[in-house]
Protein backbone atom coordinates (compact mmCIF):
# COMPACT_ATOMS: atom_id res chain seq x y z
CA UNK A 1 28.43 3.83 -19.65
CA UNK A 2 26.64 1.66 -17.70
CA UNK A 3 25.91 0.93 -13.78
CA UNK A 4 27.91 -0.82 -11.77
CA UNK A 5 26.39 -4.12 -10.82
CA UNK A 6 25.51 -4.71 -7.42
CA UNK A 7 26.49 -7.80 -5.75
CA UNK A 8 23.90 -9.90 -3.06
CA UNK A 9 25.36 -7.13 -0.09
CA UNK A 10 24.28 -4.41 -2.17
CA UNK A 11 21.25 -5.23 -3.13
CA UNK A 12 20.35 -6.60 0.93
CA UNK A 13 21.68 -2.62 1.70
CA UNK A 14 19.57 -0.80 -0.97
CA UNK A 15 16.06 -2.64 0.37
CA UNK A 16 16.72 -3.52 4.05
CA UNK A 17 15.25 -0.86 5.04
CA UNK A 18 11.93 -2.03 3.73
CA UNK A 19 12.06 -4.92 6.21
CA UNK A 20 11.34 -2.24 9.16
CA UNK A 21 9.02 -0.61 7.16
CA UNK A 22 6.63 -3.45 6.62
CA UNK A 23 7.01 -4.02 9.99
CA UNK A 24 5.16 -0.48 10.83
CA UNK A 25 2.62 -1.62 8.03
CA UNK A 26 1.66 -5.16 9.33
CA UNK A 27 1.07 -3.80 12.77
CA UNK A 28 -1.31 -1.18 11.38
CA UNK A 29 -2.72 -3.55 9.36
CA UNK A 30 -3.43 -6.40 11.82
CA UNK A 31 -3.85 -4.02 15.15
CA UNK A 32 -6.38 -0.94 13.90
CA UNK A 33 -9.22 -2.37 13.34
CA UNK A 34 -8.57 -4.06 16.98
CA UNK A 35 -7.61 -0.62 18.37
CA UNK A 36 -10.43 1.01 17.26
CA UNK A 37 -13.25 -1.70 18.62
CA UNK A 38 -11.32 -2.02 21.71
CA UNK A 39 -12.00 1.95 22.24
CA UNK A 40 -15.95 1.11 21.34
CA UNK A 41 -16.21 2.04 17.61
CA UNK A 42 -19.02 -0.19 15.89
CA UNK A 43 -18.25 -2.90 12.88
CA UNK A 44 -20.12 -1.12 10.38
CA UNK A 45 -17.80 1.97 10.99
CA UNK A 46 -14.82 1.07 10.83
CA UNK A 47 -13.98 1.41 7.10
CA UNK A 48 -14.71 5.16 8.03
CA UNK A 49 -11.71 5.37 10.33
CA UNK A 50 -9.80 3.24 7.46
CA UNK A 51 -10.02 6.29 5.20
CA UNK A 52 -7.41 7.67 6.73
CA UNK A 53 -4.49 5.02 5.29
CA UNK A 54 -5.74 5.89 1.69
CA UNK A 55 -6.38 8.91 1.82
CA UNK A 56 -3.08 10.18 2.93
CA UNK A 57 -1.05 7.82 0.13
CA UNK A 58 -3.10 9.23 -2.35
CA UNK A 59 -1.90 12.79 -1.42
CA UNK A 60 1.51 11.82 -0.36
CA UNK A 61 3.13 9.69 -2.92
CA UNK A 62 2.70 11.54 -5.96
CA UNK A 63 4.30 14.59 -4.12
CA UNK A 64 7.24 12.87 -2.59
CA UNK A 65 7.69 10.77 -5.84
CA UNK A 66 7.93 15.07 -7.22
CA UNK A 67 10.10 16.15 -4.95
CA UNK A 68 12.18 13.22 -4.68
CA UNK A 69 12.86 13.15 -8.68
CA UNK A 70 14.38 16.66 -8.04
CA UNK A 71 16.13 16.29 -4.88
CA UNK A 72 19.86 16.32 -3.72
CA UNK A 73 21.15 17.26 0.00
CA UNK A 74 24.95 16.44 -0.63
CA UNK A 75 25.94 13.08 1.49
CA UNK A 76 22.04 12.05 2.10
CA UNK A 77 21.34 12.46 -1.58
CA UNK A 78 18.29 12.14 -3.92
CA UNK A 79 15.64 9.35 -2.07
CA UNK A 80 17.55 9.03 1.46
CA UNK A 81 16.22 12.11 3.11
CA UNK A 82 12.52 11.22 2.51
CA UNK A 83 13.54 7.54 4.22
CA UNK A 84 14.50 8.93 6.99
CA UNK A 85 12.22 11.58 7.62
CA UNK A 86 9.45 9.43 6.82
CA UNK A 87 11.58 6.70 9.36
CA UNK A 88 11.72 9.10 12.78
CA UNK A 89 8.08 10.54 12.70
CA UNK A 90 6.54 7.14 12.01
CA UNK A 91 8.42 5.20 14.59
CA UNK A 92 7.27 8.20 16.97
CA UNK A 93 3.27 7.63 15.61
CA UNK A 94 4.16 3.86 16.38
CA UNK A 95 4.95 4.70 20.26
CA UNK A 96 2.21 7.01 20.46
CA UNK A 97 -0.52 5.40 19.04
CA UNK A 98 -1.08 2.55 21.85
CA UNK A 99 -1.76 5.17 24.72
CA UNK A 100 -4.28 6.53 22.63
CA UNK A 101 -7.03 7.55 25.22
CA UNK A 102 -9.88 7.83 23.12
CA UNK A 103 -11.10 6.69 19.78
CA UNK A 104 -10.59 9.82 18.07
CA UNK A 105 -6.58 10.17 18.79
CA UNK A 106 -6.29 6.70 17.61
CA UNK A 107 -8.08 8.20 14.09
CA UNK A 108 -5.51 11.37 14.06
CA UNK A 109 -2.37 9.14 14.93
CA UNK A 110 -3.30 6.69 12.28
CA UNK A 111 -3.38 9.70 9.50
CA UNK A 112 -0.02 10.51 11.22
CA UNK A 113 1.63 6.79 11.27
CA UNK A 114 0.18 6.25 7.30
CA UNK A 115 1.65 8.95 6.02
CA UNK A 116 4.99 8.80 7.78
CA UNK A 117 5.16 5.65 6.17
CA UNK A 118 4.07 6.72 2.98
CA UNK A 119 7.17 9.10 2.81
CA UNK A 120 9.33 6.22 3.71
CA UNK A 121 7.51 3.41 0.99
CA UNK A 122 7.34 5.30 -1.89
CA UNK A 123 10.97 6.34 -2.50
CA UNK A 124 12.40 2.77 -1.69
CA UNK A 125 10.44 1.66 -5.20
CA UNK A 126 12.32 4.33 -6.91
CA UNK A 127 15.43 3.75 -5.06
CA UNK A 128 16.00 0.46 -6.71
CA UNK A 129 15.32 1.22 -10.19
CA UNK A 130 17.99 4.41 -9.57
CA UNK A 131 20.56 1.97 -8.06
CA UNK A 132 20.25 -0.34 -10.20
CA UNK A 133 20.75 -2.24 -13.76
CA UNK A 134 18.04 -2.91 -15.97
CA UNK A 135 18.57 -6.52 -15.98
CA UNK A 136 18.80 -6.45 -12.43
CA UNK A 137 15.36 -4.62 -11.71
CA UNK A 138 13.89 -8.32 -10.98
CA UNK A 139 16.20 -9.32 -8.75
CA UNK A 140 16.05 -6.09 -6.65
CA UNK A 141 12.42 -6.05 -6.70
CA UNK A 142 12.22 -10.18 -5.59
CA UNK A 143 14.46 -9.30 -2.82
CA UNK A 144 12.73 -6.36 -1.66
CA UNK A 145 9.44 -8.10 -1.82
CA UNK A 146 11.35 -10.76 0.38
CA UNK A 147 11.81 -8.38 3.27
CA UNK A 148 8.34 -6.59 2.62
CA UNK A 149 7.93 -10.50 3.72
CA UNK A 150 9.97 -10.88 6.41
CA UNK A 151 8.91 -7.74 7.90
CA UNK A 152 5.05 -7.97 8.15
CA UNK A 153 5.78 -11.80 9.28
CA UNK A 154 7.71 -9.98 12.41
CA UNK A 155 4.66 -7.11 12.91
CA UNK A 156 1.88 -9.64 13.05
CA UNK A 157 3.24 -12.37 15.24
CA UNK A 158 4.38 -9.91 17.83
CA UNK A 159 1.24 -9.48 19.62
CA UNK A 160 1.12 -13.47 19.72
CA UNK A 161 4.56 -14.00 20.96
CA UNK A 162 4.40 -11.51 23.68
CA UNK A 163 0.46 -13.35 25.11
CA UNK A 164 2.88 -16.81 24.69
CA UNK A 165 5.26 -15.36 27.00
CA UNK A 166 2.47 -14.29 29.62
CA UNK A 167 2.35 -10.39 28.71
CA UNK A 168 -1.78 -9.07 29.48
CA UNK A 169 -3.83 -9.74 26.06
CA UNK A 170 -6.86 -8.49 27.80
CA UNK A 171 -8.15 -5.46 29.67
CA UNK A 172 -10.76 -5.42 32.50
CA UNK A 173 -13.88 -3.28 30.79
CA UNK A 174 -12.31 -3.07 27.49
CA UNK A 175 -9.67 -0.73 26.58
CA UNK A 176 -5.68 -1.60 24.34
CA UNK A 177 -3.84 -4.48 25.50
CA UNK A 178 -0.78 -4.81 26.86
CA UNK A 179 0.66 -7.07 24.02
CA UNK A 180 -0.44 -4.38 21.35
CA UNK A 181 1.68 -2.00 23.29
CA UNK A 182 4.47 -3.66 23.33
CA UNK A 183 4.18 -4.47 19.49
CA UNK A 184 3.84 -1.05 18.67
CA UNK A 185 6.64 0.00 20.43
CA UNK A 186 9.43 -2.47 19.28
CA UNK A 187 8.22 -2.19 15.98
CA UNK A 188 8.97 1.28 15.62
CA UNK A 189 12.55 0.86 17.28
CA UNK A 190 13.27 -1.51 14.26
CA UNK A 191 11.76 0.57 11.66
CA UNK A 192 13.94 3.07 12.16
CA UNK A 193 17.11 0.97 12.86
CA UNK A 194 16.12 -0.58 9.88
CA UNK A 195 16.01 2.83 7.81
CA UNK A 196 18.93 3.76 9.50
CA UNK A 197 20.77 0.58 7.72
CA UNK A 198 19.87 1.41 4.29
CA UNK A 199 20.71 5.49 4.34
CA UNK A 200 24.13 4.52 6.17
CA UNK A 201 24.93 1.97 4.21
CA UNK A 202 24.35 3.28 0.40
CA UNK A 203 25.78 6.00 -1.26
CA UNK A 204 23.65 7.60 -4.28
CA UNK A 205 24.64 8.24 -7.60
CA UNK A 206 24.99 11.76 -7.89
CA UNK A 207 23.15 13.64 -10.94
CA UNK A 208 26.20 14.32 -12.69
CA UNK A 209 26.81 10.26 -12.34
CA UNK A 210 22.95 9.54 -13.31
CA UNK A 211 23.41 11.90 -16.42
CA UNK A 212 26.59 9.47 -17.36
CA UNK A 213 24.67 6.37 -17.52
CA UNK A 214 22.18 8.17 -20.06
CA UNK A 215 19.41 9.00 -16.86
CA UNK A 216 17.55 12.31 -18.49
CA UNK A 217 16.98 14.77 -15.79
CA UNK A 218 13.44 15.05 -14.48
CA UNK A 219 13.34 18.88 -14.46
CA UNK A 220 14.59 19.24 -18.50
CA UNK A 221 11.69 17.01 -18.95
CA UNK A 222 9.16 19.49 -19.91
CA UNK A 223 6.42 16.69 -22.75
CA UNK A 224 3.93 15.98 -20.53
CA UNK A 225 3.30 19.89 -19.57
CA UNK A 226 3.45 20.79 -23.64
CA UNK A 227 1.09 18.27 -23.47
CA UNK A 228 -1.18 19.78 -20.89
CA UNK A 229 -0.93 23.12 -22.19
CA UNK A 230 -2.58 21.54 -25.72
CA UNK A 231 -5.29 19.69 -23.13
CA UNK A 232 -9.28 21.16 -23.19
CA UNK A 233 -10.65 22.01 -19.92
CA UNK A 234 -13.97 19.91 -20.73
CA UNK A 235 -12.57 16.19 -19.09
CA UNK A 236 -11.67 17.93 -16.29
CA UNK A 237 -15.28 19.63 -16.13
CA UNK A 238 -16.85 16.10 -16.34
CA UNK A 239 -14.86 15.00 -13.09
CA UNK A 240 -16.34 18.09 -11.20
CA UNK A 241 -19.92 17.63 -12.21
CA UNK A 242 -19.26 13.58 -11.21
CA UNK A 243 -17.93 14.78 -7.71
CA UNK A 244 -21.39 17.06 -7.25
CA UNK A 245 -23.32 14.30 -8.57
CA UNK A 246 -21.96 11.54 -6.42
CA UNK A 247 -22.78 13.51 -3.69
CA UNK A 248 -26.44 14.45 -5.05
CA UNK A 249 -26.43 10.91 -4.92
CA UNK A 250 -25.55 10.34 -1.38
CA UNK A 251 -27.84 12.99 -0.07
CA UNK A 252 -30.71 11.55 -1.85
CA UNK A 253 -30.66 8.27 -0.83
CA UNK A 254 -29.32 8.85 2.51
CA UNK A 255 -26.15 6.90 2.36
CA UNK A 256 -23.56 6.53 4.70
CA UNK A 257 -21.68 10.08 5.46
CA UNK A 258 -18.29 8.82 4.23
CA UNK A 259 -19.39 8.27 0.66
CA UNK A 260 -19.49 12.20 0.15
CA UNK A 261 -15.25 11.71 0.31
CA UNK A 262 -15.63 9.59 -3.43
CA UNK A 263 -17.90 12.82 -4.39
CA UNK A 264 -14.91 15.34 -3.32
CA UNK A 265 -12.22 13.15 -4.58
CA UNK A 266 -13.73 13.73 -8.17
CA UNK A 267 -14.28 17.06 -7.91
CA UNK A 268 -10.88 17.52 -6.51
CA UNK A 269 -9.12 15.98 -9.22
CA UNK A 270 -11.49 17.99 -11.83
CA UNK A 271 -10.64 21.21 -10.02
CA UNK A 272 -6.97 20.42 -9.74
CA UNK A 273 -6.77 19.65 -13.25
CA UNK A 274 -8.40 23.05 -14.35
CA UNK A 275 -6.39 24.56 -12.63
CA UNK A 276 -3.10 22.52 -13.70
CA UNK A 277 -4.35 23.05 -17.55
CA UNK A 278 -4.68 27.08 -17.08
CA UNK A 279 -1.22 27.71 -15.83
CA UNK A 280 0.63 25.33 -18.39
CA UNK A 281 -1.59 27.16 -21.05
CA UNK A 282 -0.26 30.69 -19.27
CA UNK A 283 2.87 29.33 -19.57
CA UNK A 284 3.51 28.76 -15.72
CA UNK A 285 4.69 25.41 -16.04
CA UNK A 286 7.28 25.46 -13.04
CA UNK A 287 5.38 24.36 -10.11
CA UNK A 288 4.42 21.15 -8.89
CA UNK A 289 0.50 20.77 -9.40
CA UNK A 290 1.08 21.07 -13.04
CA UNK A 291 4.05 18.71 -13.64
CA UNK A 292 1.81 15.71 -11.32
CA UNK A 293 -1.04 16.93 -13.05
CA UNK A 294 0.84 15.87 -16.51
CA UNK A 295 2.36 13.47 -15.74
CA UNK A 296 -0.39 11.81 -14.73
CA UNK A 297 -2.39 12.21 -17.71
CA UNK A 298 0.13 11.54 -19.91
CA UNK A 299 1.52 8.11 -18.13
CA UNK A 300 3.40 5.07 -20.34
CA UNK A 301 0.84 2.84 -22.08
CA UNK A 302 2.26 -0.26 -19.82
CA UNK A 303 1.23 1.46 -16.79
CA UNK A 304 -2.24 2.53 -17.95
CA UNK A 305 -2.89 -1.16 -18.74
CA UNK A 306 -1.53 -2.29 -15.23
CA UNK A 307 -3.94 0.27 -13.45
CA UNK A 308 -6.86 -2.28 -13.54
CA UNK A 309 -5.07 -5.11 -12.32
CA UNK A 310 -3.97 -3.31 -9.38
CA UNK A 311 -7.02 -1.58 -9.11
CA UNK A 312 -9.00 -4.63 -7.90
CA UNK A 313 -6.19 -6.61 -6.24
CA UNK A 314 -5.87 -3.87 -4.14
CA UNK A 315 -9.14 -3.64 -3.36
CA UNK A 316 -9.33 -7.56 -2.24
CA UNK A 317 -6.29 -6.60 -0.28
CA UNK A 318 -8.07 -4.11 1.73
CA UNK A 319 -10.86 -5.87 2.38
CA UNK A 320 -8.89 -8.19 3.78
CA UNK A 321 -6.79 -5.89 6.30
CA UNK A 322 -10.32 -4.58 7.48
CA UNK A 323 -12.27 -7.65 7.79
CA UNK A 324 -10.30 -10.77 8.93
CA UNK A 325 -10.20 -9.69 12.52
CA UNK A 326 -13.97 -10.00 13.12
CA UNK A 327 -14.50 -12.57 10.23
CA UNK A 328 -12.29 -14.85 12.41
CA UNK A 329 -12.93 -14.08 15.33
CA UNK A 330 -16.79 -13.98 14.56
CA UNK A 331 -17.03 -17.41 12.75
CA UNK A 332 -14.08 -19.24 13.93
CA UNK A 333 -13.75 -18.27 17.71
CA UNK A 334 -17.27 -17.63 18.17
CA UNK A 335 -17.09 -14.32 19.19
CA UNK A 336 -18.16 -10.48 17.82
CA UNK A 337 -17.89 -8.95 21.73
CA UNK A 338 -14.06 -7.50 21.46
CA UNK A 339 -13.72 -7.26 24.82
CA UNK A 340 -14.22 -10.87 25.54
CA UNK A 341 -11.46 -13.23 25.65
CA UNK A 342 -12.17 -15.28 22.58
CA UNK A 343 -12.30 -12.29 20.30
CA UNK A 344 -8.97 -11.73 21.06
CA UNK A 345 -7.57 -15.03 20.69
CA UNK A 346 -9.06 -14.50 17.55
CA UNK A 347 -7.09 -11.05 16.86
CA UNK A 348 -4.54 -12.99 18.17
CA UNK A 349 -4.81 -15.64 15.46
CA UNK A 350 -5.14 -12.99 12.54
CA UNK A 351 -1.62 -11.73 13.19
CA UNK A 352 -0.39 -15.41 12.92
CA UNK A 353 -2.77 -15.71 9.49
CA UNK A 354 -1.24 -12.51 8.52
CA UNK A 355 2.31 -13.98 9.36
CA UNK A 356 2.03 -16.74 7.07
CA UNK A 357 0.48 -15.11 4.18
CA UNK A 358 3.72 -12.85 4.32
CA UNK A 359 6.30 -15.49 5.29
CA UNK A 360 4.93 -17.26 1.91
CA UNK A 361 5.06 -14.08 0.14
CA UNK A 362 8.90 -13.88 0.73
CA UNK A 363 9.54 -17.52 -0.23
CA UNK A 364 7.74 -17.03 -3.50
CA UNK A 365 9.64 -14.35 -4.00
CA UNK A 366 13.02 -15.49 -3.50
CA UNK A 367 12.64 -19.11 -5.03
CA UNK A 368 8.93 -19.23 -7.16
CA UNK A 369 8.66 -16.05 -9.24
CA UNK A 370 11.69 -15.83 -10.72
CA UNK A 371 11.38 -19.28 -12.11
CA UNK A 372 7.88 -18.73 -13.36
CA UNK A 373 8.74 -15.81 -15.06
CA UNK A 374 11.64 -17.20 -16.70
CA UNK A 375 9.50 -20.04 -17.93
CA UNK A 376 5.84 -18.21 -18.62
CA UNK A 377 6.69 -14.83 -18.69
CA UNK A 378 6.12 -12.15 -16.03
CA UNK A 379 2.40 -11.76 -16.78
CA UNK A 380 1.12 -15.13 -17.25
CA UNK A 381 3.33 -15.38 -13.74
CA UNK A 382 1.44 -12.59 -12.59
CA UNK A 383 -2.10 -13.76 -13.49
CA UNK A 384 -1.77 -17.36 -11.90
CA UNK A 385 -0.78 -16.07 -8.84
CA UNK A 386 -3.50 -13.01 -8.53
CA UNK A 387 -5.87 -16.30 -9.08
CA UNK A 388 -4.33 -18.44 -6.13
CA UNK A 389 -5.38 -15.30 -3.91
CA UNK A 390 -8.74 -15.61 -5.23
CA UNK A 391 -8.78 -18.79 -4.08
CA UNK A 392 -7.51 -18.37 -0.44
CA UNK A 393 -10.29 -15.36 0.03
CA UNK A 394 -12.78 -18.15 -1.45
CA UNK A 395 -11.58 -20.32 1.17
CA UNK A 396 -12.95 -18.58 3.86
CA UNK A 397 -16.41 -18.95 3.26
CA UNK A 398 -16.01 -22.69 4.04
CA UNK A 399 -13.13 -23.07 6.79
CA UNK A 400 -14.10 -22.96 10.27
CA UNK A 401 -10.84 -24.85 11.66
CA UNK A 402 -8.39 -22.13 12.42
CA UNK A 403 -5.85 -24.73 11.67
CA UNK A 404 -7.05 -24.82 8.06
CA UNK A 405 -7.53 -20.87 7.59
CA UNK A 406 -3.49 -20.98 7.28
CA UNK A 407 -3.92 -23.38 3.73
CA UNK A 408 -6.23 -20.10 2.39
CA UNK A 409 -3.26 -17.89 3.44
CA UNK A 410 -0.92 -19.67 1.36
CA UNK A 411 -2.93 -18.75 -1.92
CA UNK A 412 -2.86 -15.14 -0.69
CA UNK A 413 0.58 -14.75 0.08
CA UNK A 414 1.46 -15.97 -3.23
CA UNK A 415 -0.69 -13.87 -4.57
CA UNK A 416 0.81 -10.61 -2.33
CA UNK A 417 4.55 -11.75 -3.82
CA UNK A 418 3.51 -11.26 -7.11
CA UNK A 419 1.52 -7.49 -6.65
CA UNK A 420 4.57 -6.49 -4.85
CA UNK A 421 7.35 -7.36 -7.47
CA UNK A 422 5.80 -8.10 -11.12
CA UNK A 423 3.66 -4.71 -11.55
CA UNK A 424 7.20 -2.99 -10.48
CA UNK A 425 9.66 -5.66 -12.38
CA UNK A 426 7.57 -4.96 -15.38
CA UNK A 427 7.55 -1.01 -15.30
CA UNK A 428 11.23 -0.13 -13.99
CA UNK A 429 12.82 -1.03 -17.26
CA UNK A 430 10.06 0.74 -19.45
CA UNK A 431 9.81 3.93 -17.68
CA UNK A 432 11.46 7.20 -17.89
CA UNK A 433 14.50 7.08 -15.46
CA UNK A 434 14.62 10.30 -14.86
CA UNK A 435 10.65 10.28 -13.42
CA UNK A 436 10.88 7.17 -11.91
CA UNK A 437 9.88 8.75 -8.65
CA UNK A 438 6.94 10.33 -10.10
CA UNK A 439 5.40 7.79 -12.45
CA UNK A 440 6.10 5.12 -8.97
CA UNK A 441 3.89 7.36 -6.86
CA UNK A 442 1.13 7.59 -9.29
CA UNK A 443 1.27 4.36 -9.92
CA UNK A 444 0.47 4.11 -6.45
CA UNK A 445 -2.79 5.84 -6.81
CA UNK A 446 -4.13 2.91 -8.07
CA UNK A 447 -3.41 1.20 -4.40
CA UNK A 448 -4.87 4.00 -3.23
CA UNK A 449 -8.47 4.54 -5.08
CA UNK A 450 -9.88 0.98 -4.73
CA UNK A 451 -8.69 1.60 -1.24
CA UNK A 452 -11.08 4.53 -0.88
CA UNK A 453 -13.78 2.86 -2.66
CA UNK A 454 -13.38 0.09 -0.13
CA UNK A 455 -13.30 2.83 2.84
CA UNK A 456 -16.02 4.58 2.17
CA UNK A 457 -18.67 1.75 -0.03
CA UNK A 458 -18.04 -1.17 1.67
CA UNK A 459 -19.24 -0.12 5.48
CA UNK A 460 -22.34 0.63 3.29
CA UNK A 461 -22.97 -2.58 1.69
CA UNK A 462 -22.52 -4.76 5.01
CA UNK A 463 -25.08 -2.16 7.17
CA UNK A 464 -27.50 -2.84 4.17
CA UNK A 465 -27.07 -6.27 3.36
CA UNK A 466 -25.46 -8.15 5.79
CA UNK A 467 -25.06 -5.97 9.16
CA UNK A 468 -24.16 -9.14 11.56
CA UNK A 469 -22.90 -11.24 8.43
CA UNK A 470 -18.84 -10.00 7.79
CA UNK A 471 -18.22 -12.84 6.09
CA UNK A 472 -19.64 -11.98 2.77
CA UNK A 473 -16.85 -9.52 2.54
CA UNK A 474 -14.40 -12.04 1.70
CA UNK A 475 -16.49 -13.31 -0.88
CA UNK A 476 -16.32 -9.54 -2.32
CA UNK A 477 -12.68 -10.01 -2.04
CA UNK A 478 -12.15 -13.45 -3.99
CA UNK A 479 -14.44 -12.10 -6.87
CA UNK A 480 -12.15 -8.91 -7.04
CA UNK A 481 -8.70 -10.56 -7.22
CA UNK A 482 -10.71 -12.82 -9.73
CA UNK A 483 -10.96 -9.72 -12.05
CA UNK A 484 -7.45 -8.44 -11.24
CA UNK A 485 -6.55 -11.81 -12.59
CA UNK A 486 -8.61 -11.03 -15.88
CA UNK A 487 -7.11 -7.80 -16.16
CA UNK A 488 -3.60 -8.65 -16.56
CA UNK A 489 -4.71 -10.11 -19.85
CA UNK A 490 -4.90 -7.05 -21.89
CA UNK A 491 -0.97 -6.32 -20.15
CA UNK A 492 1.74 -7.12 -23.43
CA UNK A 493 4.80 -9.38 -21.90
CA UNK A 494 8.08 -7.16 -22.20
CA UNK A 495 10.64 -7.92 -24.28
């Protein structure tokens, strides 16, 4: 017995929601790094404050992917709950976070907003491959990326459109804007409308359904904790002494504070995993640490080989989100004072940049990936694009016309379709069903770790290298994406 297909409506219900999502993303993204030098935090810190969006996917994904695998509330189902929940307390960070009155709310309500919209994202990934054929996985994951698209297009021109139609873009003495305000707070009305859509206008297969199209239930799945249970304690040994190291490392040399959280991170995980390993061997296999625990370690081939590849495209990505704001408004306004006018034309300018790069994202989508992969095949597809976004990063070494800076964003937002739908075309159909949630949200980690690595290394390298110089951070990024491209290579094609 198979699915029922789902015709264009159904597959605009199942991801519409995503389009107010990204709109809560692309205002984070373009607006925080604004936010937090308009309340008088420094350049070279600001990847500190940044932690906070990684840090909380990395701890939130994985458990909602758990708990969503092994969820069902009657009418709201299996993945609809965590939408919603994830919908109201993010759209409430969204109104809140503009009135912050100091720099250090801002940092607490951007923990708050990122994970709120963690527990939206990472279910929506699952969603699709649960409502959905196998042979239409590409087509829901295209359309998706579309209104991934659409929506970040709508979150960074809104601080534009609202100076164009006279609202205050400056304050006297410094402080949040009026036309970030405003952004913040429509945005949120529409993510949850938006949320709203999508849980009102699906119904879930129910488990008894799932179990009828041959979907094994995620809790009679027991491998990967027999597996865990066989595991020696020594590998997760090595990632404790590498956390105390790291931060032998850091004390040493006097690095920058926030490169202790790499140190913890790996001693975390090593902890965790002893831990993890003892009760699986005692038998104790029914709780949650274990099952993400094993899981993780005992992930699909496919997706190990796709970790790299998103592990540096990722980290381009992020450089980007942290960077372009004073990059532009540095080098192509003339301008590093963010109170001054010119800086914020600047930030201005970024949220159209950021526009574009999306708005070509969701074209390529719709109309160039599918036809590439058809004819090349979904990695060769992939690859090509991750090497356009090279390219537009490259470009900004040498562009100093902000009219021009929107040919580099054409590169990236080619590149952005393709992380956003091929990684997830290529593992739907080759993963468990039944642990779809789970194996999407640690797949997510590696979003998440170059991320941190970003966060906490890069505010290092530009205060010791290049402390008035942000540009070279978009060379980092070009020569990333460059090796995300090279990655893909060792990444089979599908059958």
């Amino acid at each position: 017995m198979e699915k029922p297909r789902q015709g264009f409506w159904g597959l605009w219900n199942i991801s519409f929601g995503f389009f107010g999502i990204q709109i809560g993303f692309a205002l984070q993204n373009a607006n925080m790094s604004r936010i937090f030098q308009s309340l008088g935090e420094s350049l070279d810190n600001l990847t500190a404050l940044w932690i906070a969006a990684p840090l909380t996917g990395l701890l939130v994904q994985p458990i909602i992917g758990h708990m969503s695998d092994r969820t069902w509330l009657g009418k709201l189902g299996r993945r609809r709950p965590y939408f919603l929940a994830g919908a109201i307390m993010a759209s409430l960070a969204l109104f809140v976070m503009p009135l912050a009155p100091a720099l250090w709310f801002a940092a607490v309500m951007l923990w708050i907003l990122d994970a709120s919209i963690n527990v939206s994202m990472e279910p929506f990934r699952a969603f699709v491959g649960d409502m959905l054929r196998k042979d239409q996985h590409t087509a829901g994951y295209s359309l998706q990326t579309a209104f991934i698209g659409a929506g970040a297009v709508v979150g960074s021109i809104f601080p534009w459109v609202l100076d164009h139609l006279g609202v205050a873009n400056e304050v006297a003495g410094g402080g949040i804007p009026d036309t970030v305000k405003y952004s913040f707070w429509f945005g949120g009305l529409i993510y949850l409308l938006s949320v709203l859509w999508t849980v009102f206008s699906t119904t879930e297969f129910s488990p008894e359904e799932l179990r009828a199209f041959g979907q094994e239930d995620a809790e009679g799945d027991d491998s990967t904790i027999r597996a865990l249970a066989a595991r020696s304690s020594n590998s997760a040994l090595i990632w404790v002494v590498l956390g105390f190291a790291v931060a032998a490392v850091v004390a040493y040399e006097d690095l920058e504070k926030e490169v202790y959280l790499l140190g913890a991170l790996m001693a975390g995980y090593g902890l965790a995993s002893l831990v993890a390993i003892q009760l699986a061997k005692g038998g104790r296999s029914n709780n949650m640490l274990s099952h993400i625990v094993g899981d993780f370690s005992g992930m699909p081939e496919i997706m190990k080989k796709l970790a790299l590849a998103q592990f540096f495209s990722w980290s381009a990505l992020f450089i980007m989100w942290i960077y372009t704001t004073p990059v532009v408004a540095q080098y192509v306004f003339g301008s590093s004072d963010p109170a001054s006018a010119a800086y914020n034309e600047g930030g201005n300018w970024v949220g159209i940049l950021f526009a574009v790069y999306n708005g070509v994202a969701a074209l390529a989508a719709l109309f160039l990936l599918p036809k590439l992969a058809a004819r090349f095949g979904k990695v060769k597809t992939h690859m090509a694009c991750l090497l356009a976004g090279s390219a537009g990063f490259a470009a900004f070494l040498f562009i100093r016309d902000p009219q021009m800076l929107l040919l580099a964003e054409i590169g990236i937002g080619i590149a952005w379709a393709s992380i956003l739908a091929m990684p997830y075309a290529i593992l739907a159909s080759s993963l468990p069903q039944g642990k779809l949630g789970i194996y999407m949200g640690l797949f997510n980690v590696f979003i998440v770790v170059p991320q941190l690595l970003v966060a906490t290394v890069m505010g290092t390298i530009l205060k010791a290298f290049f402390p008035t110089e942000p540009i070279w951070t978009m060379a980092f990024a070009a020569v990333v994406m460059a090796l995300a491209a090279l990655a893909t290579l060792r990444v089979k094609e599908p059958a």
